[in-house]
Protein backbone atom coordinates (compact mmCIF):
# COMPACT_ATOMS: atom_id res chain seq x y z
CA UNK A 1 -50.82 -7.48 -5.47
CA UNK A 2 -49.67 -9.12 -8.74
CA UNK A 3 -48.30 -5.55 -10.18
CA UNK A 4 -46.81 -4.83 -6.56
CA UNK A 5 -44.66 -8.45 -6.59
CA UNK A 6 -43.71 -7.73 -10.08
CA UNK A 7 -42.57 -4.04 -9.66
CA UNK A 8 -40.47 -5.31 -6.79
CA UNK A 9 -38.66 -7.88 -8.70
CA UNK A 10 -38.01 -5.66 -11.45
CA UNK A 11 -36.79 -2.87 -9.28
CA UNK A 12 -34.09 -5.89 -7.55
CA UNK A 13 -33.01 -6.88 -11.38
CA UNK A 14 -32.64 -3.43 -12.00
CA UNK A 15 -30.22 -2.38 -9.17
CA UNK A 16 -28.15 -5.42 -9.23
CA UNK A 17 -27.76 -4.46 -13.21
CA UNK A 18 -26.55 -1.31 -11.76
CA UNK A 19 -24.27 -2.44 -9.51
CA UNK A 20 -22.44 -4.88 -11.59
CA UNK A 21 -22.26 -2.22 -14.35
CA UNK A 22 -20.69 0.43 -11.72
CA UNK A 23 -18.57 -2.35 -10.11
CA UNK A 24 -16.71 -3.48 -13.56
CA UNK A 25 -16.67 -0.24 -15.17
CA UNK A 26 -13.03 0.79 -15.87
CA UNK A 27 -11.71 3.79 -13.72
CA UNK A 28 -11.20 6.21 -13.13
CA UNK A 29 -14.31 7.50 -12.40
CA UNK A 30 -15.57 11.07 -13.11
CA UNK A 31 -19.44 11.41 -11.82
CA UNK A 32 -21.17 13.81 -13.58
CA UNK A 33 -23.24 17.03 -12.19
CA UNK A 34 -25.42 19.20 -13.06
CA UNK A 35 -24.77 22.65 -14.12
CA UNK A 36 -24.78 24.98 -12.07
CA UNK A 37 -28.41 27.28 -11.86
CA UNK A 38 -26.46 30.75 -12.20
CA UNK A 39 -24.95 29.13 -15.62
CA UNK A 40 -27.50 29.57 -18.42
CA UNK A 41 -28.28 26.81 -20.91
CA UNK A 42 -26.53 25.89 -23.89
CA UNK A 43 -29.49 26.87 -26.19
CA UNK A 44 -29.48 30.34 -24.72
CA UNK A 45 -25.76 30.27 -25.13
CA UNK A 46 -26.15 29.87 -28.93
CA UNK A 47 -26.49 32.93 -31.63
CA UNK A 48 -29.49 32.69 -34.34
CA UNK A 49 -26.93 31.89 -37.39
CA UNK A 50 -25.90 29.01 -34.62
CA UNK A 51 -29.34 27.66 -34.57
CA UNK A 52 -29.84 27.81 -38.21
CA UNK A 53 -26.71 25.97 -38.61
CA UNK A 54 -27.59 23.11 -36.66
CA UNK A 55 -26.50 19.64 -38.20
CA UNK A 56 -29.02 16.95 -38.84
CA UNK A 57 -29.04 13.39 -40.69
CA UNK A 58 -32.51 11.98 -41.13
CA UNK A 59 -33.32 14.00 -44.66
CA UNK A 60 -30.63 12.69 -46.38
CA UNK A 61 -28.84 9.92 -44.68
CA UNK A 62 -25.74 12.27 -44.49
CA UNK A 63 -25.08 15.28 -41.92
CA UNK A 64 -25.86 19.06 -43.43
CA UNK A 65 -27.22 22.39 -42.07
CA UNK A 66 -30.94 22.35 -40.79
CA UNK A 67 -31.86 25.42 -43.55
CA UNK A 68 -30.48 23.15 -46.13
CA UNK A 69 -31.53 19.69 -45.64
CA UNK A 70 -34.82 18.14 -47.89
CA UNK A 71 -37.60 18.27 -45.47
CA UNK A 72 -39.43 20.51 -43.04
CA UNK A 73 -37.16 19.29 -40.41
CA UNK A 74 -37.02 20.05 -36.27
CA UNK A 75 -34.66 19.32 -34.08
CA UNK A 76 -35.12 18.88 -30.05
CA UNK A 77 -31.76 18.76 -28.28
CA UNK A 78 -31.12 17.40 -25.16
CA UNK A 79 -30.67 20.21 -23.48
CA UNK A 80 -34.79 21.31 -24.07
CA UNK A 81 -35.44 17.29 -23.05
CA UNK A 82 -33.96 18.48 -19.77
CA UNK A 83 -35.74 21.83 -19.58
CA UNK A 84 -39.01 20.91 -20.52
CA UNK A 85 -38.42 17.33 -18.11
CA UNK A 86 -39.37 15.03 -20.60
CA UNK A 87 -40.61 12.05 -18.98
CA UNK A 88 -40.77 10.28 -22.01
CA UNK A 89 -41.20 10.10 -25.98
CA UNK A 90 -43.90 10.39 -26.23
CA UNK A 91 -44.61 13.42 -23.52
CA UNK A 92 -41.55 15.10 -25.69
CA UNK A 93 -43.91 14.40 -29.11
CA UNK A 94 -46.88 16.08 -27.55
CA UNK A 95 -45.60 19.19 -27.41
CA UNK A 96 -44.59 19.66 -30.77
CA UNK A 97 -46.30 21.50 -33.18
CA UNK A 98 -48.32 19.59 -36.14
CA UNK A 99 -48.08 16.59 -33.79
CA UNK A 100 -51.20 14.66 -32.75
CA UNK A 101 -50.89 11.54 -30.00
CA UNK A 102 -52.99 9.20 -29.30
CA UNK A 103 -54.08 6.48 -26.32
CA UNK A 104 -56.43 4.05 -27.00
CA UNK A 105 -58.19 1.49 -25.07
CA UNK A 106 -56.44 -1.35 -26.71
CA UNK A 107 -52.74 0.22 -26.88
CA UNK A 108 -51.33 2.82 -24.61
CA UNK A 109 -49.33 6.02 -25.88
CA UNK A 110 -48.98 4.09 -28.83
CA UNK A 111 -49.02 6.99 -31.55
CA UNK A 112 -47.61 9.92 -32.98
CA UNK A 113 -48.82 11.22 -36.04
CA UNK A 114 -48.41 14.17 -38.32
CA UNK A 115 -50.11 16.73 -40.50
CA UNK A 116 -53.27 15.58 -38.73
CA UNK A 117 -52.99 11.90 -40.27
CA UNK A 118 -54.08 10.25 -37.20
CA UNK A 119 -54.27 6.65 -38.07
CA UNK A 120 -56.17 3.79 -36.06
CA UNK A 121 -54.51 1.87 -32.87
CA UNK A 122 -51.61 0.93 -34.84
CA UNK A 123 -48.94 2.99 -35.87
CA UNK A 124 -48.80 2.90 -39.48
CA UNK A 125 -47.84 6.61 -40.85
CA UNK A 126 -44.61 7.36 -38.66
CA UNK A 127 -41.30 5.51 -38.70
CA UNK A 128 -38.80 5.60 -35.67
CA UNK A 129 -35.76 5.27 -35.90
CA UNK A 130 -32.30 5.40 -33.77
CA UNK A 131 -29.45 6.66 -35.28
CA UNK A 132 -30.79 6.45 -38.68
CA UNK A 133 -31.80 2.56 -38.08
CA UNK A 134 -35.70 1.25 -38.29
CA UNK A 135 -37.02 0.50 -34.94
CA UNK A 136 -39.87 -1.46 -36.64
CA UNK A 137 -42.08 -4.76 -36.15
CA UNK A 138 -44.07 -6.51 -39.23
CA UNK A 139 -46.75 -8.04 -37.08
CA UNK A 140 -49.01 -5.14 -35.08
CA UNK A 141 -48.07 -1.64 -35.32
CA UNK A 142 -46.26 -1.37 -31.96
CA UNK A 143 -44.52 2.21 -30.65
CA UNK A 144 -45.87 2.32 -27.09
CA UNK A 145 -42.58 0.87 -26.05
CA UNK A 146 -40.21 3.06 -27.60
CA UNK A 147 -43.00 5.81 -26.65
CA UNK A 148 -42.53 5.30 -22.82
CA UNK A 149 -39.97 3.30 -22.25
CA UNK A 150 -36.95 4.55 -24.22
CA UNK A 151 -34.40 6.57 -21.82
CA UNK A 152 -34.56 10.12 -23.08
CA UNK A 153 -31.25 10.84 -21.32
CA UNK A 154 -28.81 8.10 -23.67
CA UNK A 155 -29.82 10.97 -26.61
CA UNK A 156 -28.32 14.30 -28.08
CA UNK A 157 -31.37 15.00 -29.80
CA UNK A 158 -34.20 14.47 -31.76
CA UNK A 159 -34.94 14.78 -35.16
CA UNK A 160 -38.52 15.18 -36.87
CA UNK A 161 -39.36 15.53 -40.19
CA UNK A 162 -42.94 16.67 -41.24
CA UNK A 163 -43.55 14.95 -44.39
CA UNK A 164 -42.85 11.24 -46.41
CA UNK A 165 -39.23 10.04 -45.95
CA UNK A 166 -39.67 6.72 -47.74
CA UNK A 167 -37.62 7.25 -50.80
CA UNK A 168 -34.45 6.65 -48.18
CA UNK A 169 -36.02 4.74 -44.94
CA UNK A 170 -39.36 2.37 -47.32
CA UNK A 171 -42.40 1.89 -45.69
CA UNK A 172 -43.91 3.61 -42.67
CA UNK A 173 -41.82 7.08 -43.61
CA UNK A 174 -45.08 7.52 -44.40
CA UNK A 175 -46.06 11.15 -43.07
CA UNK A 176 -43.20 11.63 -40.69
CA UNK A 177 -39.81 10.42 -39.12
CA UNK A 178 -38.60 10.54 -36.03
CA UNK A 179 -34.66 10.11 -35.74
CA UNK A 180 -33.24 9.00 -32.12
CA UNK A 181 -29.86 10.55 -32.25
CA UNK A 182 -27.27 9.00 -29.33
CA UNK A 183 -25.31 11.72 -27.45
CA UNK A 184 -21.80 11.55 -28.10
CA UNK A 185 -19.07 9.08 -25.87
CA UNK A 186 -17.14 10.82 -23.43
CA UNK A 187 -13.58 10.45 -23.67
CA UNK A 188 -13.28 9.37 -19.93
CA UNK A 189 -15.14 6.81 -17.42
CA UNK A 190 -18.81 8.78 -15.99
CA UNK A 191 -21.47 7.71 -14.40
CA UNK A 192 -24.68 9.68 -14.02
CA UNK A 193 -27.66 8.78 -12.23
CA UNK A 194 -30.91 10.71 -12.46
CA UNK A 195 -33.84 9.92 -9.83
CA UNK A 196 -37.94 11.40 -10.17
CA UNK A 197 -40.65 10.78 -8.31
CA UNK A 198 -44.07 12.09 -7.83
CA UNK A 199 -47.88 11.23 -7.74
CA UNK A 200 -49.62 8.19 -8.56
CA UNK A 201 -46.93 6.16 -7.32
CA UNK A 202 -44.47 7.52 -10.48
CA UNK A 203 -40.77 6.77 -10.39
CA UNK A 204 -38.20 6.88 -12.83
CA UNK A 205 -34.64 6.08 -12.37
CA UNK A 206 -32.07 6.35 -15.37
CA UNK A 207 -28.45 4.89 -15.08
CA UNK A 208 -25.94 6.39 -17.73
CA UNK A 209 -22.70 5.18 -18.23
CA UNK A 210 -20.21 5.84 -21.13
CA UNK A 211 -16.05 5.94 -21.73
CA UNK A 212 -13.51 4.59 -23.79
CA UNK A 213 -11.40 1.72 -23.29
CA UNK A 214 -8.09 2.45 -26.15
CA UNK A 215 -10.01 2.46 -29.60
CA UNK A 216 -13.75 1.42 -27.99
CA UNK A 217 -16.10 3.95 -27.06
CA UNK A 218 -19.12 2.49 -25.20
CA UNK A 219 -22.11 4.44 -23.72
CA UNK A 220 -25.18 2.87 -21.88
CA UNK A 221 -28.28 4.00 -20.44
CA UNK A 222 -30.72 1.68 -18.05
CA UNK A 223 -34.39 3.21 -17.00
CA UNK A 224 -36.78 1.71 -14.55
CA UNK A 225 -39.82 3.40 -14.34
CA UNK A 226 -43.45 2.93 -13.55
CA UNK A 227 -46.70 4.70 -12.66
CA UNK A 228 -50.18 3.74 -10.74
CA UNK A 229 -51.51 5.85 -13.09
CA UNK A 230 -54.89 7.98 -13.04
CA UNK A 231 -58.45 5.74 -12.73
CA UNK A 232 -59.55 4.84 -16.31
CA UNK A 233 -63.16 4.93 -16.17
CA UNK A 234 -66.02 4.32 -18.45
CA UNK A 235 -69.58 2.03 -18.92
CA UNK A 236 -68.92 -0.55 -22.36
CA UNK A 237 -71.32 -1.37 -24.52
CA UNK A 238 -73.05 -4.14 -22.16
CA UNK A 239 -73.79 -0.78 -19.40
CA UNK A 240 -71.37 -2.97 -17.05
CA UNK A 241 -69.57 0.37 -15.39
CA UNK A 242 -65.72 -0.36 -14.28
CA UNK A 243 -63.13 1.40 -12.52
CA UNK A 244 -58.91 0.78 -13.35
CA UNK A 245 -56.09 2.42 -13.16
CA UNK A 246 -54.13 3.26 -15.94
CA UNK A 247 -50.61 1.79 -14.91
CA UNK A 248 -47.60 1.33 -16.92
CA UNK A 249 -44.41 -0.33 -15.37
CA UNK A 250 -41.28 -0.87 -17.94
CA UNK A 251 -37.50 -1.78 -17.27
CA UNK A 252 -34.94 -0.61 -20.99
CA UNK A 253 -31.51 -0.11 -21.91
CA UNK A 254 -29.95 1.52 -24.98
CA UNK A 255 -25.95 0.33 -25.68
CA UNK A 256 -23.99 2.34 -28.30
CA UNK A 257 -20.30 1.30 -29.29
CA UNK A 258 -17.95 2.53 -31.67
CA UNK A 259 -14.99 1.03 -32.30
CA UNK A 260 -12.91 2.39 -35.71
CA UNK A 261 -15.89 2.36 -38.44
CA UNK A 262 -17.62 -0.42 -36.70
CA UNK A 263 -21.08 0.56 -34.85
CA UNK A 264 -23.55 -1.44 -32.83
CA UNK A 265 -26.67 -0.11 -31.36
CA UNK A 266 -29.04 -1.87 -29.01
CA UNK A 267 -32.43 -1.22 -27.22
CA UNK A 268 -34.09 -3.42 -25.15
CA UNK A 269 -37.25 -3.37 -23.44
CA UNK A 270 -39.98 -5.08 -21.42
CA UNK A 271 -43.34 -3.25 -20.72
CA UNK A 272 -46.36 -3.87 -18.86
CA UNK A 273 -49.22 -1.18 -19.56
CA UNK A 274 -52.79 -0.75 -18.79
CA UNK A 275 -55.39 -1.88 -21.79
CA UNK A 276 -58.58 -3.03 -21.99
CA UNK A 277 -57.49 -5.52 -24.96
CA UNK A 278 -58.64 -6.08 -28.17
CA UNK A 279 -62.41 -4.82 -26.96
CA UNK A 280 -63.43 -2.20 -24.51
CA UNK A 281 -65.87 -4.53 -21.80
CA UNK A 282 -65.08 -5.24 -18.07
CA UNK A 283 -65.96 -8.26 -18.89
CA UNK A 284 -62.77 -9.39 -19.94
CA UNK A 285 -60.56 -10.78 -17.16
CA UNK A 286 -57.16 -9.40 -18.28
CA UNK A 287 -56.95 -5.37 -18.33
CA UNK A 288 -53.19 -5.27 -19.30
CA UNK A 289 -50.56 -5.47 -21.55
CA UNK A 290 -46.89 -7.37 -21.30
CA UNK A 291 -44.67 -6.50 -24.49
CA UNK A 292 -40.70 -7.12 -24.90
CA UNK A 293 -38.73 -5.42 -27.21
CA UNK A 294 -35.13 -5.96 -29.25
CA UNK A 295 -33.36 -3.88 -31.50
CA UNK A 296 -29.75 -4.55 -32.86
CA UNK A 297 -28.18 -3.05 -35.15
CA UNK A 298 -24.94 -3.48 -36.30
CA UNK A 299 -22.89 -0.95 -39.00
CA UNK A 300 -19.56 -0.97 -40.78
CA UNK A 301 -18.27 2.18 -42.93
CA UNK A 302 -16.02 1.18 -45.92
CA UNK A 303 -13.43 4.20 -46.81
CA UNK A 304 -13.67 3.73 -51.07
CA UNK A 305 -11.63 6.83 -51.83
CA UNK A 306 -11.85 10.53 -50.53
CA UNK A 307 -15.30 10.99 -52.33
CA UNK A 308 -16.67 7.94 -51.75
CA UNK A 309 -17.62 5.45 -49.36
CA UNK A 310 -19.96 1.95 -48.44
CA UNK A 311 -22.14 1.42 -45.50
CA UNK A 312 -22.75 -1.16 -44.65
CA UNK A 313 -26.03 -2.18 -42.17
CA UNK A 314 -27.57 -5.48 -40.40
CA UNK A 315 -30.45 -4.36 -38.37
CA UNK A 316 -32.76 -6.86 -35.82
CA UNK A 317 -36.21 -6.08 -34.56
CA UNK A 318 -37.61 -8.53 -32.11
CA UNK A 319 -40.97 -8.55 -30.67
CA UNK A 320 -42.95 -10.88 -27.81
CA UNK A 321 -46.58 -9.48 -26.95
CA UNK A 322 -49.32 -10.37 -24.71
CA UNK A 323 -52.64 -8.58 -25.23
CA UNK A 324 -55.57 -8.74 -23.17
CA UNK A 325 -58.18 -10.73 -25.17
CA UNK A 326 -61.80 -11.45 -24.78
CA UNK A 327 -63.21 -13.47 -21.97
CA UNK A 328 -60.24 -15.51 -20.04
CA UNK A 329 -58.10 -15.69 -23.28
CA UNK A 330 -54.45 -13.51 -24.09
CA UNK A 331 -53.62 -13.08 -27.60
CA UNK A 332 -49.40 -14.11 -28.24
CA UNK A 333 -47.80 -12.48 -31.61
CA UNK A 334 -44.44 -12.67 -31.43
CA UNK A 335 -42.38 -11.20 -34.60
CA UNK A 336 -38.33 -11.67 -35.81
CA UNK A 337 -37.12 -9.23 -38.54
CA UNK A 338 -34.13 -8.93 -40.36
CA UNK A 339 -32.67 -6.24 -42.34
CA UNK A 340 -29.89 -5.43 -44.67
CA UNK A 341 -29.07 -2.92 -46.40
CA UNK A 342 -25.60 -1.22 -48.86
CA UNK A 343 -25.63 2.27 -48.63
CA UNK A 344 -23.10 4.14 -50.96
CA UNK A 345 -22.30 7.60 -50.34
CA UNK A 346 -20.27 9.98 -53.07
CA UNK A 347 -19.77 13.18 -53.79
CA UNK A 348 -17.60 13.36 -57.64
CA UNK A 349 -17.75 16.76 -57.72
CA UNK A 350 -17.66 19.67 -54.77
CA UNK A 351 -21.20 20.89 -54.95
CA UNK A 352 -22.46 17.23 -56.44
CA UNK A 353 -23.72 14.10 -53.42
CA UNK A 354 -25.41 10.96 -54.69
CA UNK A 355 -26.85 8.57 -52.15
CA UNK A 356 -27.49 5.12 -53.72
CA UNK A 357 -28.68 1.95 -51.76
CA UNK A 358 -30.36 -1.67 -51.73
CA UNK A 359 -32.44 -2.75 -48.89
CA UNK A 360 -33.72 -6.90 -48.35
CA UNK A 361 -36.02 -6.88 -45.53
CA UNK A 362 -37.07 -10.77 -44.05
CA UNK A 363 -40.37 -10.48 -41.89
CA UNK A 364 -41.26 -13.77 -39.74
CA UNK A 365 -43.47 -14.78 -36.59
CA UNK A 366 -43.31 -17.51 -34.50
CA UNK A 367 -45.70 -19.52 -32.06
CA UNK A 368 -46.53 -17.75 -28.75
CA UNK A 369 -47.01 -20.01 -25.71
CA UNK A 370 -49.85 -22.62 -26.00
CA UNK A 371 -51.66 -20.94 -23.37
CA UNK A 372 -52.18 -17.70 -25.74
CA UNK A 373 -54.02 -17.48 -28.89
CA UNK A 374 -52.38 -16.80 -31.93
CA UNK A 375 -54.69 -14.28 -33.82
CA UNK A 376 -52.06 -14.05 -36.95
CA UNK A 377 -51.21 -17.47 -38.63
CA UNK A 378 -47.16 -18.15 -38.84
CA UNK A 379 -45.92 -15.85 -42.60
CA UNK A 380 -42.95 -15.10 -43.65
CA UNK A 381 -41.96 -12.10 -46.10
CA UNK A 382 -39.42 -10.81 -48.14
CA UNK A 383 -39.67 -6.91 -49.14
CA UNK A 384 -36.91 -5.45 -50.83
CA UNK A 385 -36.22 -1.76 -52.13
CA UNK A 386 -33.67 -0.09 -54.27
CA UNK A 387 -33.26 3.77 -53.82
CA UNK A 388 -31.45 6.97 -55.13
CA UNK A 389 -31.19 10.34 -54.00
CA UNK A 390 -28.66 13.44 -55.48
CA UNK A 391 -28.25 16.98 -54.61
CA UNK A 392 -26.58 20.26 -56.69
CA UNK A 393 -25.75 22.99 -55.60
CA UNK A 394 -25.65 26.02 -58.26
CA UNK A 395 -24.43 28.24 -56.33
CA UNK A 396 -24.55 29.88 -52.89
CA UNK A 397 -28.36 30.63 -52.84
CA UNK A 398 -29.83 27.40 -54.94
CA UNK A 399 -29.39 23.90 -54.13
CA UNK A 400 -31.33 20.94 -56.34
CA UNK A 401 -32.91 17.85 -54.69
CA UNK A 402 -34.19 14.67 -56.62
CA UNK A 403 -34.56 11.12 -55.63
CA UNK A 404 -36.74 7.72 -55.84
CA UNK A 405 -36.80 4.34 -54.74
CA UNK A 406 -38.42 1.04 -55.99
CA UNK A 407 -39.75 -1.04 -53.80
CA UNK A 408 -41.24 -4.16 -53.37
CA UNK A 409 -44.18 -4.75 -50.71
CA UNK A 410 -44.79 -7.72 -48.67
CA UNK A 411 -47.85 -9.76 -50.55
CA UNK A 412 -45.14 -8.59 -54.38
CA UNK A 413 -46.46 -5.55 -55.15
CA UNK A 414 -43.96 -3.53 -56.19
CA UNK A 415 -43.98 0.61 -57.45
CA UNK A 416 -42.37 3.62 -57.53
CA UNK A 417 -42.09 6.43 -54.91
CA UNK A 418 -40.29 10.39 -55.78
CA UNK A 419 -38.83 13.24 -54.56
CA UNK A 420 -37.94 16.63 -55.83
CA UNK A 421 -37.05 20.10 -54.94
CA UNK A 422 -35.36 23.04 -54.71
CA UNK A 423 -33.91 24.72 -51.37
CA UNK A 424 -33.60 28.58 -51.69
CA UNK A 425 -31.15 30.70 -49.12
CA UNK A 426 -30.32 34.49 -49.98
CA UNK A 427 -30.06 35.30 -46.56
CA UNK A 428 -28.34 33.06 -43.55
CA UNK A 429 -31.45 33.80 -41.52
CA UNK A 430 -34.14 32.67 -43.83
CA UNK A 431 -35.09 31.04 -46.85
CA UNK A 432 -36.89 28.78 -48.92
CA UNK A 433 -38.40 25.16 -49.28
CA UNK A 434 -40.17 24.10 -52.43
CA UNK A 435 -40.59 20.36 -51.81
CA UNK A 436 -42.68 17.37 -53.46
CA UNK A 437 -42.72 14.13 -52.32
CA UNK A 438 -44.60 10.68 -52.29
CA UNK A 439 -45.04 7.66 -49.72
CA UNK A 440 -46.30 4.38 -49.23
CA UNK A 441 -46.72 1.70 -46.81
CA UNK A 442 -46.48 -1.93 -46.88
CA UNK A 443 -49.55 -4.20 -45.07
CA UNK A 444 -48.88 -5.09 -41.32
CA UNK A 445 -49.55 -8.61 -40.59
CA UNK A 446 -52.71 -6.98 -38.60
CA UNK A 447 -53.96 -6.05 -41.58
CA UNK A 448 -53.13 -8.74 -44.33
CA UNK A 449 -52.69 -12.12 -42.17
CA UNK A 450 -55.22 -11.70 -39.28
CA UNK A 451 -57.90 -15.00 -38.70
CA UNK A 452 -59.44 -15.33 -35.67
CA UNK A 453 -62.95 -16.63 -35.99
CA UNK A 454 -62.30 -19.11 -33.41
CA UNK A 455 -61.36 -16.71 -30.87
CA UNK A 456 -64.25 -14.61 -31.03
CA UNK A 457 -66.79 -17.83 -30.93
C-alpha cells in the first residue's frame, strides 16, 4: 500500500514536471518521430572504414579514431540502445562481451565489472562517468542508481574501455570505464516522449527536450519508471522461509547546456529498490532501499593559442541513502564530494599531443536523520593527483603512447601508476594494440571508516 501511495505521488510530480517544461519551452515546436520501418538504421547505413573510424574520448581525454585510441575500447551508439530496447544501464552492460553484472541481496543491479574482476556488493573496479566527468561517491560503492535509473535516451553513445584508465580519471578506473556520452543539441525546439509498459507492473516514461535559445543550447531528459518486479525467494540462515518481490521504482533527469566554452551537466535521481539490507533474514522489518543522487558538473575551455588550450572542471557528487538494517533499524550515510581539476591540452608539433593535469578531490559525510544509524563516523578527505599522458605518431602505420600520474590516496598514501604502448595500423581495416598499463584504488569509507558494534548488539 505504502509503494502504491508513493508510486502515485511520484508519477503526479513527474507529469506536472512535464507540463511546466512543455508549457515554457520556447517555440516553435518540432515533435520528433520515429523513423520510418521501411528506412534502415543508421548503423546499417554505415561502411566498415565508417565503423572503424568512429570517434571516441574516454582513452585519452581528447576525441580520435576508435583503431587508434589507447585502450581496448567499444562503443554502443544510440541507435543499438534503441534496437536492442535498452531498458536500462545496466540491461545495456549485460550484453556486452567480457562484462559480468551482478545483484545482490543487499544492493540491486549495483555492478558491472570486467575481465572477470567481479568485486563484492560495492562497486570498486569500474568508474562511470558522463561526458568524461566522475559520477562517483566516497562513502559505499553506489552504481545501482546510475545502473537503472539513468535515461538511456538523453545519450549518443556509450563508451567502454576494457582495462585500467586511472592514469587520466584516479581511482576506481580500476579495470574498466564506462563513458556516458550526451547526444548532441538540436538546433531547433523538440520534444520527444517515449512510453513502455509490460509485465510485473513495469512502466517507463522518458521526456526529452532540447533547443537553442541565441548562443545556449540546452537538452533535458526526465524518466519515471518502476517495476513490481519478479518474487525474490529464499530460506536465511535462521530456516525462516520468505516471499518479496523484487521492486524498483525511480524518478531522474539529466540537463546538458552549452553556452560558448562554458558546459554544465546534471543528473539527478531518487530510487527506491528491493534489498534485504545489510543481512539476508526475514527477520528484518525493512526489505528496501531509498537512495538520492546529484551530480553537477560544471566546465570552461580556455583558447591558449591554436595548439593549446586549459580546461577547466568543478564536478559535485551528492549522495543520501537509506538501507535496510537489522531488526527495526535503517542505516543513513549521506556523502558531499567536490572535485577540481586543470586539464591542459597541446599539441607543439603535428603528429605530437601532451595531456597534462592536476586533480584536488574533497570527500565529506554528514549526519543522516536521528532516526537512522550512522554505520560510518563523520571523515573528511583530501586526495589529490597529478597526471601526464603524450602520444607520437612516426608515421602513418606507428603511433607511441606513454603516460603516468601521481596520486595521493585518502588515509596519504601516495604512488605511482603507468602507461605505455604502441598502436600498429598497416591496413584501415585492422591492426594492432600492444598496451601496458597499471591501476589502483583508493579505500571507500565502507572499507576504511566503518564502526558499528552498537548496531549489531
Amino acid at each position: 500500500m505504502i509503494i502504491a501511495t508513493l508510486n502515485k505521488v511520484r508519477i503526479r510530480t513527474f507529469m506536472f514536471i512535464l507540463i511546466c517544461l512543455i508549457a515554457l519551452g520556447p517555440g516553435p515546436y518540432s515533435f520528433a518521430q520515429q523513423p520510418d520501418a521501411n528506412e534502415p538504421e543508421d548503423l546499417f547505413d554505415m561502411s566498415i572504414e565508417e565503423l572503424l573510424d568512429v570517434q571516441i574520448s574516454v582513452a585519452s581525454k581528447k576525441s580520435e579514431s576508435l583503431t587508434e585510441a589507447p585502450g581496448v575500447v567499444s562503443v554502443v551508439t544510440h541507435d543499438e540502445i534503441e534496437l536492442y530496447g535498452d531498458r536500462n544501464l545496466h540491461q545495456l552492460m549485460q550484453r556486452q562481451p567480457s562484462v559480468y553484472t551482478g545483484h545482490s541481496f543487499a544492493y540491486s543491479d549495483n555492478l558491472a565489472a570486467f575481465r572477470g574482476d567481479m568485486s563484492t556488493h560495492q562497486e570498486r573496479h569500474t568508474l562511470i562517468l558522463l561526458n568524461g566527468r566522475p559520477i562517483r561517491e566516497s562513502a559505499l560503492g553506489y552504481s545501482f542508481p546510475i545502473y537503472t535509473a539513468f535515461p538511456l535516451m538523453s545519450l549518443e553513445s556509450v563508451e567502454l574501455i576494457r582495462g585500467p584508465g586511472s592514469v587520466l580519471y584516479g581511482t576506481n578506473a580500476f579495470t574498466g570505464v564506462i563513458n556516458l556520452k550526451s547526444r548532441p543539441i538540436p538546433d531547433q525546439y523538440e520534444v520527444s516522449i517515449l512510453g513502455m509498459g509490460g509485465s510485473h507492473e513495469y512502466y517507463d516514461t522518458t521526456v526529452s527536450i532540447g533547443g537553442r535559445s541565441g548562443e545556449l543550447g540546452y537538452l533535458t531528459d526526465i524518466r519515471a519508471a518502476g517495476l513490481d518486479g519478479y518474487p525474490y525467494r529464499f530460506t536465511d540462515q535462521y530456516g525462516v522461509y520468505g516471499n518479496e518481490n523484487d521492486f524498483n521504482m525511480s524518478i531522474s533527469g539529466t540537463l546538458h547546456l552549452e553556452y560558448h566554452d562554458l558546459t554544465f551537466d546534471l543528473f539527478a535521481a531518487e530510487v527506491d529498490i528491493f534489498t534485504m539490507g545489510v543481512m539476508p533474514v526475514w527477520s528484518n522489518s525493512h526489505h528496501e532501499s531509498h537512495n538520492k543522487r546529484l551530480f553537477a558538473n560544471l566546465g570552461y575551455k580556455i583558447p591558449l593559442h591554436e595548439r593549446a588550450s586549459l580546461e577547466l572542471n568543478a564536478t559535485y557528487n551528492l549522495q543520501e541513502d537509506i538501507l535496510a538494517g537489522i531488526g527495526t533499524r535503517q542505516v543513513g550515510t549521506n556523502t558531499s564530494d567536490v572535485l577540481g581539476e586543470v586539464t591542459l591540452f597541446t599539441n607543439p608539433l603535428d603528429e605530437l599531443n601532451f595531456v597534462l593535469g592536476f586533480l584536488q578531490e574533497y570527500r565529506a559525510n554528514y549526519k543522516s536523520d536521528d532516526n537512522h544509524f550512522q554505520s560510518i563516523p563523520s571523515y573528511d578527505y583530501a586526495p589529490r593527483g597529478v597526471y601526464a599522458q603524450g602520444d607520437y605518431k612516426l608515421n602513418e602505420v606507428v603511433k607511441l603512447i606513454a603516460g603516468t600520474q601521481w596520486n595521493k590516496a585518502p588515509l596519504g598514501d601516495s604512488d605511482f601508476v603507468s602507461r605505455y604502448g604502441i598502436i600498429l595500423t598497416p591496413y584501415e581495416k585492422w591492426g594492432l594494440k600492444l598496451l601496458r598499463g597499471e591501476a589502483f584504488r583508493g579505500p571507500m569509507a565502507v572499507e576504511s571508516d566503518l564502526y558499528d558494534p552498537g548496531f549489531y548488539t
